[in-house]
C-alpha atoms as a PDB file:
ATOM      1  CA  UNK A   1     106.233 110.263  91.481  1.00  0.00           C
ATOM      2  CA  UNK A   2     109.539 109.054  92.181  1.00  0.00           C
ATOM      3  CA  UNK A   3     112.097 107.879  89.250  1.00  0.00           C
ATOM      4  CA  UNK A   4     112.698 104.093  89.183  1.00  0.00           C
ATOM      5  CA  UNK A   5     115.147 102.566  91.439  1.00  0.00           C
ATOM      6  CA  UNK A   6     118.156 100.893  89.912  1.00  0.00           C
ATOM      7  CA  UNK A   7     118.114  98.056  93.119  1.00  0.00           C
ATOM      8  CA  UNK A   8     117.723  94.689  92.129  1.00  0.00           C
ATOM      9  CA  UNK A   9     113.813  94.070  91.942  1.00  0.00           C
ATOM     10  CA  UNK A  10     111.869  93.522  95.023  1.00  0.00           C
ATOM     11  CA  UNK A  11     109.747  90.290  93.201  1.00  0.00           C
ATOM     12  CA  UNK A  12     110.155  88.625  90.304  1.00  0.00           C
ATOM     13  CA  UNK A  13     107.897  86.446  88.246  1.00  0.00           C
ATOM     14  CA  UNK A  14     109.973  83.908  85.284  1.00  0.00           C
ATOM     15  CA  UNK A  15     107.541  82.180  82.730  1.00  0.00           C
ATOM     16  CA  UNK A  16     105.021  81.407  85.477  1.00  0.00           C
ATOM     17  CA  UNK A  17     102.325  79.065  84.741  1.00  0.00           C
ATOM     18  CA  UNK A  18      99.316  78.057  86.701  1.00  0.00           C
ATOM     19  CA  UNK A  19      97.001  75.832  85.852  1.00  0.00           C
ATOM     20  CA  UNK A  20      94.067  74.484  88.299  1.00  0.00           C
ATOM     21  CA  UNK A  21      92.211  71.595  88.013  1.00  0.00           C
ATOM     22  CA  UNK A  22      93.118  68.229  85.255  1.00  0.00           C
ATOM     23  CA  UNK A  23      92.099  67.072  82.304  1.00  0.00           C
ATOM     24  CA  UNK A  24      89.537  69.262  79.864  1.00  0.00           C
ATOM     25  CA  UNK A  25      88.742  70.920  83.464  1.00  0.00           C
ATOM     26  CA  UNK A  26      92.009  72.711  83.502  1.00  0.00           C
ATOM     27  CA  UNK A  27      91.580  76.237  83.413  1.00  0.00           C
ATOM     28  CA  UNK A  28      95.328  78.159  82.803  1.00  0.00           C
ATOM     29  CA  UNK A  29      95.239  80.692  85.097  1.00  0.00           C
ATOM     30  CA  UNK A  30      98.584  82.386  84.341  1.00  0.00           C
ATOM     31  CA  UNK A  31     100.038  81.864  80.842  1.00  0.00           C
ATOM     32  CA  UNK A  32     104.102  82.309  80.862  1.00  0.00           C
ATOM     33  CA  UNK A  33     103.985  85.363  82.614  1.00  0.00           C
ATOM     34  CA  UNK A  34     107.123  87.442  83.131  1.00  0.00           C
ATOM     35  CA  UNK A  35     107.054  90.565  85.187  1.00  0.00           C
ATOM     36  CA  UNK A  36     109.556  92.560  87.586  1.00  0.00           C
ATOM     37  CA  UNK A  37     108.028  94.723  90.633  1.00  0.00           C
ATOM     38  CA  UNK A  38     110.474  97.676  90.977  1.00  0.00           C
ATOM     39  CA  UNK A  39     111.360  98.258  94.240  1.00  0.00           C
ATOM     40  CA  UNK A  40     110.500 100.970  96.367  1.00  0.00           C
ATOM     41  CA  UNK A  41     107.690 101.896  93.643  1.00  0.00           C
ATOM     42  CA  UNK A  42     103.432 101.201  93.941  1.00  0.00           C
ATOM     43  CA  UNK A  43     102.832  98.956  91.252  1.00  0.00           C
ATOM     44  CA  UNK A  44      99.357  98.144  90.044  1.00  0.00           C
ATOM     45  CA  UNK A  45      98.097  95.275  88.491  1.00  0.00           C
ATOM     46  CA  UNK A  46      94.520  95.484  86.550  1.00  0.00           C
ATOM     47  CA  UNK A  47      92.165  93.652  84.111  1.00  0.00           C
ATOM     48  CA  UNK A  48      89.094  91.855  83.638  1.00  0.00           C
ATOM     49  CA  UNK A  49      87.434  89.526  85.852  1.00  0.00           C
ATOM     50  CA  UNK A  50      89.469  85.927  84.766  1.00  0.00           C
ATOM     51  CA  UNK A  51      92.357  87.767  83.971  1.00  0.00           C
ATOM     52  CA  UNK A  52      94.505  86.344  86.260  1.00  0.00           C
ATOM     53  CA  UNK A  53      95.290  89.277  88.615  1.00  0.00           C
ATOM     54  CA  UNK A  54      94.727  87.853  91.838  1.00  0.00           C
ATOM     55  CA  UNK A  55      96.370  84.519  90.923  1.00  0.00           C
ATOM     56  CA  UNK A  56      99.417  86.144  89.919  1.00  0.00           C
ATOM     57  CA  UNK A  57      99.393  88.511  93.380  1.00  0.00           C
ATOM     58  CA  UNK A  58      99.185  84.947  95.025  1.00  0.00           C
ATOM     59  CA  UNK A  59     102.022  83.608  93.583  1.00  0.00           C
ATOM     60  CA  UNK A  60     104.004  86.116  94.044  1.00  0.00           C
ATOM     61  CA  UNK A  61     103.262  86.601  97.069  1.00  0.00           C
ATOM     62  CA  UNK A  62     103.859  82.724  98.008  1.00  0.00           C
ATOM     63  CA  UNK A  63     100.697  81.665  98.720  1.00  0.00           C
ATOM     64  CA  UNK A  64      99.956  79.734  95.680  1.00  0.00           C
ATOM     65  CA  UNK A  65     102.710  77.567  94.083  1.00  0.00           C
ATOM     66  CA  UNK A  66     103.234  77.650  90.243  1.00  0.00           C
ATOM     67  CA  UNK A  67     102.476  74.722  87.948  1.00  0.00           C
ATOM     68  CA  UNK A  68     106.100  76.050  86.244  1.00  0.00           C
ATOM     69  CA  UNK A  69     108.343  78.764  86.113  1.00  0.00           C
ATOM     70  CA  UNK A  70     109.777  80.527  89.072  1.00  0.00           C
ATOM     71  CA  UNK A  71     109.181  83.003  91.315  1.00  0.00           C
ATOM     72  CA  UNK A  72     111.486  85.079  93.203  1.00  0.00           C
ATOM     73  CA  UNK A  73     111.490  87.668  96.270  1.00  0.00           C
ATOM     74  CA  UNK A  74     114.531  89.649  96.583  1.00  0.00           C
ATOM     75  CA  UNK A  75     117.067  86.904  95.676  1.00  0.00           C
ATOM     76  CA  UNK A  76     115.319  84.143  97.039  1.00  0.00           C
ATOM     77  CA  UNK A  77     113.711  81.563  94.593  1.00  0.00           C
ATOM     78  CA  UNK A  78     110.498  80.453  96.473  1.00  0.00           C
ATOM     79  CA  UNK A  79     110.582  77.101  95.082  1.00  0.00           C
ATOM     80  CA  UNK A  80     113.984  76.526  97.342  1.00  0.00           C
ATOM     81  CA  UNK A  81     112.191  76.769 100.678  1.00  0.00           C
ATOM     82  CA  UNK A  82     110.261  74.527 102.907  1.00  0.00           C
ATOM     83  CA  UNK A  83     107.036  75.356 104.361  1.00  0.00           C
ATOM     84  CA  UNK A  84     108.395  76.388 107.422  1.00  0.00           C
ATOM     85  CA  UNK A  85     110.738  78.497 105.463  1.00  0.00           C
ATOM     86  CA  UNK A  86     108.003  80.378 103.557  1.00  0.00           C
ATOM     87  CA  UNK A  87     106.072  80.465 106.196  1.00  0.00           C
ATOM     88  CA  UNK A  88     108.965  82.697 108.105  1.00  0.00           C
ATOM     89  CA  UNK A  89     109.154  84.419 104.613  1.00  0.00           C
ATOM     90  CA  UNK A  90     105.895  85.276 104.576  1.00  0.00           C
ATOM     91  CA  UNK A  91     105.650  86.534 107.895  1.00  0.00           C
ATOM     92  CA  UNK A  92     109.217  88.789 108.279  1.00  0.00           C
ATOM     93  CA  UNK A  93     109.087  89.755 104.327  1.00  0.00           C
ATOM     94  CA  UNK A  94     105.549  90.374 103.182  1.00  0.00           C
ATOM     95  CA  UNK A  95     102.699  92.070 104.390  1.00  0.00           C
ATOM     96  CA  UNK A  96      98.840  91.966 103.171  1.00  0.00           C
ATOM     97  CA  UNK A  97      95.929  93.934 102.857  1.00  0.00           C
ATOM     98  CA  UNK A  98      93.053  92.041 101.569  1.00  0.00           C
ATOM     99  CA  UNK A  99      89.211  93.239 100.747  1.00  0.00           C
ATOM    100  CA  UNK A 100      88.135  90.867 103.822  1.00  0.00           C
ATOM    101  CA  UNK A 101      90.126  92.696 106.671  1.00  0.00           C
ATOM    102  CA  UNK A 102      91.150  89.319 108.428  1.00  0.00           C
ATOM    103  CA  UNK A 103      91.075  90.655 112.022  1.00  0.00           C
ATOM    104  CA  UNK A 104      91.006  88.638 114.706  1.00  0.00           C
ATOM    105  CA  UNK A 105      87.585  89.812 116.769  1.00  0.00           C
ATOM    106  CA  UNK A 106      88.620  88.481 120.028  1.00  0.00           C
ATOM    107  CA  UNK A 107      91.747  90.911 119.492  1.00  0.00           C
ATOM    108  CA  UNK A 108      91.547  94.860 120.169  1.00  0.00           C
ATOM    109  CA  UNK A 109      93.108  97.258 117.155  1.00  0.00           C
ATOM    110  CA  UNK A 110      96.342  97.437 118.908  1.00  0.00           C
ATOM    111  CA  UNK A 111      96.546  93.634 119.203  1.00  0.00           C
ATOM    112  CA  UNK A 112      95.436  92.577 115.740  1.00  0.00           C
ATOM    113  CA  UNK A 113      98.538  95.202 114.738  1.00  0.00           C
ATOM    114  CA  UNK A 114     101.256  93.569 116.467  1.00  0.00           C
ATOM    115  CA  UNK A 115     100.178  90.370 115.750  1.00  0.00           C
ATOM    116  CA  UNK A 116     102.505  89.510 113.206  1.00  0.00           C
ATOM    117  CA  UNK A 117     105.464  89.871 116.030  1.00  0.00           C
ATOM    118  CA  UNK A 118     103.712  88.311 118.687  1.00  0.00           C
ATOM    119  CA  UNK A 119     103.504  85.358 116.749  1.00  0.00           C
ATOM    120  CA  UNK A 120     106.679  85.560 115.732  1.00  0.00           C
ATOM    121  CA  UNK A 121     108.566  86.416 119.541  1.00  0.00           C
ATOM    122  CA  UNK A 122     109.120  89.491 118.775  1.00  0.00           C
ATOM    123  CA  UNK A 123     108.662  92.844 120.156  1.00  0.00           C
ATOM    124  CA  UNK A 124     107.624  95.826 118.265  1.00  0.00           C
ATOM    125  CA  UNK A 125     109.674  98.935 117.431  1.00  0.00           C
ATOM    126  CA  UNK A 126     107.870 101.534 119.209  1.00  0.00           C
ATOM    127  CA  UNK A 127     109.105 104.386 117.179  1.00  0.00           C
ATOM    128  CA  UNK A 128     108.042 102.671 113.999  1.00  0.00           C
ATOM    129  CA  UNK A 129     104.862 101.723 115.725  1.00  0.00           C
ATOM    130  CA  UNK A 130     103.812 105.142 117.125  1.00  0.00           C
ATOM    131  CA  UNK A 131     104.508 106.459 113.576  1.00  0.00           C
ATOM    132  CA  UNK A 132     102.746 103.514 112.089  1.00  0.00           C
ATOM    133  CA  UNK A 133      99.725 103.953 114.320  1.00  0.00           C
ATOM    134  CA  UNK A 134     100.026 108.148 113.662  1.00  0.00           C
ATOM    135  CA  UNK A 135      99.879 107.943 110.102  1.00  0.00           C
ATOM    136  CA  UNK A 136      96.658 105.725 109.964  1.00  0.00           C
ATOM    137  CA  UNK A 137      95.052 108.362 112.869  1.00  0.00           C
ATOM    138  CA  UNK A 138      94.062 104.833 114.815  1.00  0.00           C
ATOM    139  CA  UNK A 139      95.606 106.466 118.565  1.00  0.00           C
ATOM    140  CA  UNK A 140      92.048 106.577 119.275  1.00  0.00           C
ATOM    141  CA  UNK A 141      91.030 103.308 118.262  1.00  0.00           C
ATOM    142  CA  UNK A 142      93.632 100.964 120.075  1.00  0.00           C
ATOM    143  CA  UNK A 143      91.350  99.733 122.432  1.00  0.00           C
ATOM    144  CA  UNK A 144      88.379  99.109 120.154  1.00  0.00           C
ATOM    145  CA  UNK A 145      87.779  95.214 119.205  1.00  0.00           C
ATOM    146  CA  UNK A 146      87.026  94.731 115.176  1.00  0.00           C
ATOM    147  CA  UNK A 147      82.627  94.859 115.967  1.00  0.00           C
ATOM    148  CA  UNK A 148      83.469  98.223 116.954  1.00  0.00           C
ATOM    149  CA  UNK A 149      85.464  99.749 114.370  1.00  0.00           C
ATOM    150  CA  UNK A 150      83.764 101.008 110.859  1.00  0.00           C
ATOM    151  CA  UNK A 151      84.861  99.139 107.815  1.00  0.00           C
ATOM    152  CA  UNK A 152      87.782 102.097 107.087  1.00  0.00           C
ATOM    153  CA  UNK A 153      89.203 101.442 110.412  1.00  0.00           C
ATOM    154  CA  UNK A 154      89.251  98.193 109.951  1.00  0.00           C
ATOM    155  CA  UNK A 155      90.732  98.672 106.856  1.00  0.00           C
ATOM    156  CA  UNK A 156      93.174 100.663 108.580  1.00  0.00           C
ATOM    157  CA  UNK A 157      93.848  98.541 111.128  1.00  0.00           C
ATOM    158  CA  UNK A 158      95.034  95.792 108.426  1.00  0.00           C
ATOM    159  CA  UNK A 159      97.183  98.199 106.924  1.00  0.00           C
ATOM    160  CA  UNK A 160      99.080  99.095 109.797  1.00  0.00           C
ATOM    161  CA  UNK A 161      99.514  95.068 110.449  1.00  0.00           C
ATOM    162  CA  UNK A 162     100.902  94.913 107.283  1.00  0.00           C
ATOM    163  CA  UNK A 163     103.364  97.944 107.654  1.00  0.00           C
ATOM    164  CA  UNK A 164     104.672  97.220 111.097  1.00  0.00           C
ATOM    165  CA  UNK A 165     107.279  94.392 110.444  1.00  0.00           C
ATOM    166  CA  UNK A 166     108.339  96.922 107.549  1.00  0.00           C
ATOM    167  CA  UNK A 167     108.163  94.388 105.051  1.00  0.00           C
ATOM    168  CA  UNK A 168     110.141  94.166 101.709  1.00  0.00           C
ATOM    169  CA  UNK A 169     106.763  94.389  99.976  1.00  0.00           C
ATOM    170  CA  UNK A 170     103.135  94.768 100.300  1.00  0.00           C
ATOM    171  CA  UNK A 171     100.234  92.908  98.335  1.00  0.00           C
ATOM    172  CA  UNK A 172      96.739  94.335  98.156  1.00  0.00           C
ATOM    173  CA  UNK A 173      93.929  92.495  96.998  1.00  0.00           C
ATOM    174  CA  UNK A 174      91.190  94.930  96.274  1.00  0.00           C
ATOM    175  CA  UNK A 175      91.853  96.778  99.719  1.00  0.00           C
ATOM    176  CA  UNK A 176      89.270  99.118  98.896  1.00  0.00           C
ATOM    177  CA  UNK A 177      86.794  96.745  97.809  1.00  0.00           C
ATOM    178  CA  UNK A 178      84.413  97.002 100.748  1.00  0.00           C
ATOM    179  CA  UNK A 179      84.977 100.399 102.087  1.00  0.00           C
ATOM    180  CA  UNK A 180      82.492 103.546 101.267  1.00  0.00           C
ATOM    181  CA  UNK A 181      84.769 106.331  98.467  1.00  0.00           C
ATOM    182  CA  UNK A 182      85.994 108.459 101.628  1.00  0.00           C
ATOM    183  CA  UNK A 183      87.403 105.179 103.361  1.00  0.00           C
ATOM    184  CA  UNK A 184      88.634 104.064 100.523  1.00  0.00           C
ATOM    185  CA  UNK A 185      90.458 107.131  99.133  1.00  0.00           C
ATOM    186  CA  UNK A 186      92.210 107.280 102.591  1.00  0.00           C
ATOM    187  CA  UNK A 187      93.396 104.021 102.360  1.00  0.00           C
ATOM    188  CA  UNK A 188      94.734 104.561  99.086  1.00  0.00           C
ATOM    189  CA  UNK A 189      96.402 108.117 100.043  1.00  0.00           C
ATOM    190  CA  UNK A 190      98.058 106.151 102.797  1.00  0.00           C
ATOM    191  CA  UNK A 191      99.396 103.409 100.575  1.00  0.00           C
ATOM    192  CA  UNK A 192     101.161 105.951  97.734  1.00  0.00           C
ATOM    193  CA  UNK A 193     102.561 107.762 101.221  1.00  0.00           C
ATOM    194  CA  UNK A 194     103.689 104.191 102.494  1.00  0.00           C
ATOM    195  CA  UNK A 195     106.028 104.374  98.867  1.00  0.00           C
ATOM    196  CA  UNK A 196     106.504 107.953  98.856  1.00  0.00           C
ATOM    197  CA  UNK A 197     107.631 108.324 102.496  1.00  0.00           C
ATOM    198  CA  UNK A 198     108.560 104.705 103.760  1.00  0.00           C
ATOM    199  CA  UNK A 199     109.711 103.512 100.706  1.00  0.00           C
ATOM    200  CA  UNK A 200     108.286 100.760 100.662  1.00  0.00           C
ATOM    201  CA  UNK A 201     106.869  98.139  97.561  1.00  0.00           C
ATOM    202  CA  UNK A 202     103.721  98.201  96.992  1.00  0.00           C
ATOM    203  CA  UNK A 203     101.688  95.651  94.396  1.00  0.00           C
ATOM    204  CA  UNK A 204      98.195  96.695  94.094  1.00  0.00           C
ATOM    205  CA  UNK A 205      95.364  94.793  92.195  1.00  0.00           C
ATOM    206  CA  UNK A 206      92.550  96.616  91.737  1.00  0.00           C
ATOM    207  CA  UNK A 207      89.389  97.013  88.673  1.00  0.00           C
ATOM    208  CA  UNK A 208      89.393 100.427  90.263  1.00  0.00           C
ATOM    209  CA  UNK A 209      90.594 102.732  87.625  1.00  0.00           C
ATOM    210  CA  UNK A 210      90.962 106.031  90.362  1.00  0.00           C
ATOM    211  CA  UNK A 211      93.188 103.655  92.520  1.00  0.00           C
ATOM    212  CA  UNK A 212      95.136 102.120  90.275  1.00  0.00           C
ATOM    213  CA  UNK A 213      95.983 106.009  89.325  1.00  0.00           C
ATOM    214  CA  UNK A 214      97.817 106.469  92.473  1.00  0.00           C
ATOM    215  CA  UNK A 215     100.636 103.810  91.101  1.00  0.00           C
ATOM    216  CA  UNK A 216     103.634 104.395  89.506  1.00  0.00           C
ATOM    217  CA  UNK A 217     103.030 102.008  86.924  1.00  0.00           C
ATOM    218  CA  UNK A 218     100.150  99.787  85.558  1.00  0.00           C
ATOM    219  CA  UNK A 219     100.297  96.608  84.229  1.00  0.00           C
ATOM    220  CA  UNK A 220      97.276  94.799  82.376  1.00  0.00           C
ATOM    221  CA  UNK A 221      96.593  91.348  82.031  1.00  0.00           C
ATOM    222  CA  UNK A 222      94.176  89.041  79.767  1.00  0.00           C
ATOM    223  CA  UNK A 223      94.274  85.451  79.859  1.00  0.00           C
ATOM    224  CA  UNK A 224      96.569  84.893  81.903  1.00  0.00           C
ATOM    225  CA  UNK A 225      99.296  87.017  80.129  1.00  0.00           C
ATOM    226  CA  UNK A 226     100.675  90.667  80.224  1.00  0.00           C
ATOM    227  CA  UNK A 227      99.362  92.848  77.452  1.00  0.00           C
ATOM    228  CA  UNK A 228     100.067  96.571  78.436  1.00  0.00           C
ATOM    229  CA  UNK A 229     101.807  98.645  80.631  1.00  0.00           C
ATOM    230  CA  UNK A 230     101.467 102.043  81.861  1.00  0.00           C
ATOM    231  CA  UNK A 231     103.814 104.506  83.534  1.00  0.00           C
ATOM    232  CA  UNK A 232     102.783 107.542  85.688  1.00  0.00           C
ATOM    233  CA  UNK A 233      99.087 106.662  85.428  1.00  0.00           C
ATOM    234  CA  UNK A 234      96.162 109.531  85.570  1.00  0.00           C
ATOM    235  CA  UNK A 235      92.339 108.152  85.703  1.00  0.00           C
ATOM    236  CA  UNK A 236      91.007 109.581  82.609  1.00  0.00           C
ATOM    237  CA  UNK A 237      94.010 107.810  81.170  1.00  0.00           C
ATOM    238  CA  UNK A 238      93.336 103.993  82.659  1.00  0.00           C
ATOM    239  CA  UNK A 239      89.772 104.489  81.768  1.00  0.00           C
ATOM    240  CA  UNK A 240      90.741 105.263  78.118  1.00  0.00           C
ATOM    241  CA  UNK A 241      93.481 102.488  78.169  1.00  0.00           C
ATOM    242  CA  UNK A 242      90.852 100.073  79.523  1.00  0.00           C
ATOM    243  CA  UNK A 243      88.254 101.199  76.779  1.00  0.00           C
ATOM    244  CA  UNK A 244      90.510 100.391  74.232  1.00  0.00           C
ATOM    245  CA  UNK A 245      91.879  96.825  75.782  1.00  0.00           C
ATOM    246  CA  UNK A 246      88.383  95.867  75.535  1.00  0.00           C
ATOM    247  CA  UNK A 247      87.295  97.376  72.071  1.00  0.00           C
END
């Protein structure tokens, strides 16, 4: 594992609160939380079901707005832009890698990877995309629409749609979710070498104790809040962490 970077971080959370719904319906989904996401580093965010995991990787990743407190990616404070603004944000800054692969099935694997640029106007790097494309082994699979793909290539295919606009940072929800231990394992190896090699950002949430293991650093949540870190993570270590969180 790398040491930290001292670069200004790549996301930024400030007292965020989220709260859905009104009333004695509320339900506080994120309680004041304040958290930095080093660049260049695989961060990994766990915790029980409710915790507030995914809502947090939302926000941060601008697809939820906060009830209060700020978010920011890079420099930019997310409540300053416009929906066209995030949207272009969103689409040149971040990728995603979700448990639902999101490919379009009219698309074939090379399509569905460039898509990101070809709705944008732009052309991809072919250098970047033929290591891209080499990394995930998919040179055989370009062809292939989504129906005829396993779940791990599909997987795969997602990953390399969120790589190839070389993002500033990359949010998985629960990549792994859906894919059989070999598929998912790969998927995982290929994220820590997206840090390790790429250097890119990397904010994983996962209940998975063996993938959050692959991060740099852990942070837990409960109730909305942060309660525990960990740095240089093994999986005995996250399972006993998580044991004791919940004793």
């Amino acid at each position: 594992m790398r040491p930290a970077s001292s670069a200004s971080p790549a996301a930024r959370a400030i007292e965020v609160v989220k709260v859905y719904g009104e009333g004695t319906a509320a339900v506080r989904a994120l309680d004041g939380i304040s958290l930095e996401i080093d660049r260049g580093r695989f961060t990994a965010i766990m915790g029980a079901s409710g915790s507030g995991k995914s809502t947090l990787l939302h926000c941060l990743a601008g697809l939820d707005e906060v009830t209060s407190g700020r978010v920011m990616i890079g420099d930019i404070d997310l409540a300053t832009l416009d929906d066209n603004e995030l949207t272009r944000l969103r689409r040149d800054r971040i990728g995603f890698v979700f448990q639902a692969f999101n490919l379009v099935p009219t698309l074939t694997a090379a399509e569905n990877i460039v898509l990101p640029l070809s709705i944008a106007g732009r052309q991809p790097d072919r250098d970047w995309l033929d290591v891209v494309i080499s990394t995930l082994h998919l040179g055989d699979r370009l062809s292939h629409r989504p129906s005829q793909l396993s779940g791990g290539q599909q997987q795969r295919v997602a990953a390399a749609r969120a790589l190839i606009t070389r993002p500033d940072l990359i949010f998985a929800d629960e990549p792994s979710g859906n894919l059989d231990s070999r598929s998912g394992a790969q998927l995982l190896d290929f994220l820590r070498k997206a840090v390790n090699d790429f250097s890119q950002t990397i904010v994983l949430v996962t209940h998975d104790p063996s993938a959050a293991a692959q991060a740099d650093r852990i942070v837990f949540l409960a109730d909305g809040q942060v309660i525990d870190e960990m740095a240089s993570p093994s999986t005995d270590r996250v399972i006993d962490r998580l044991l004791h969180l919940e004793a």
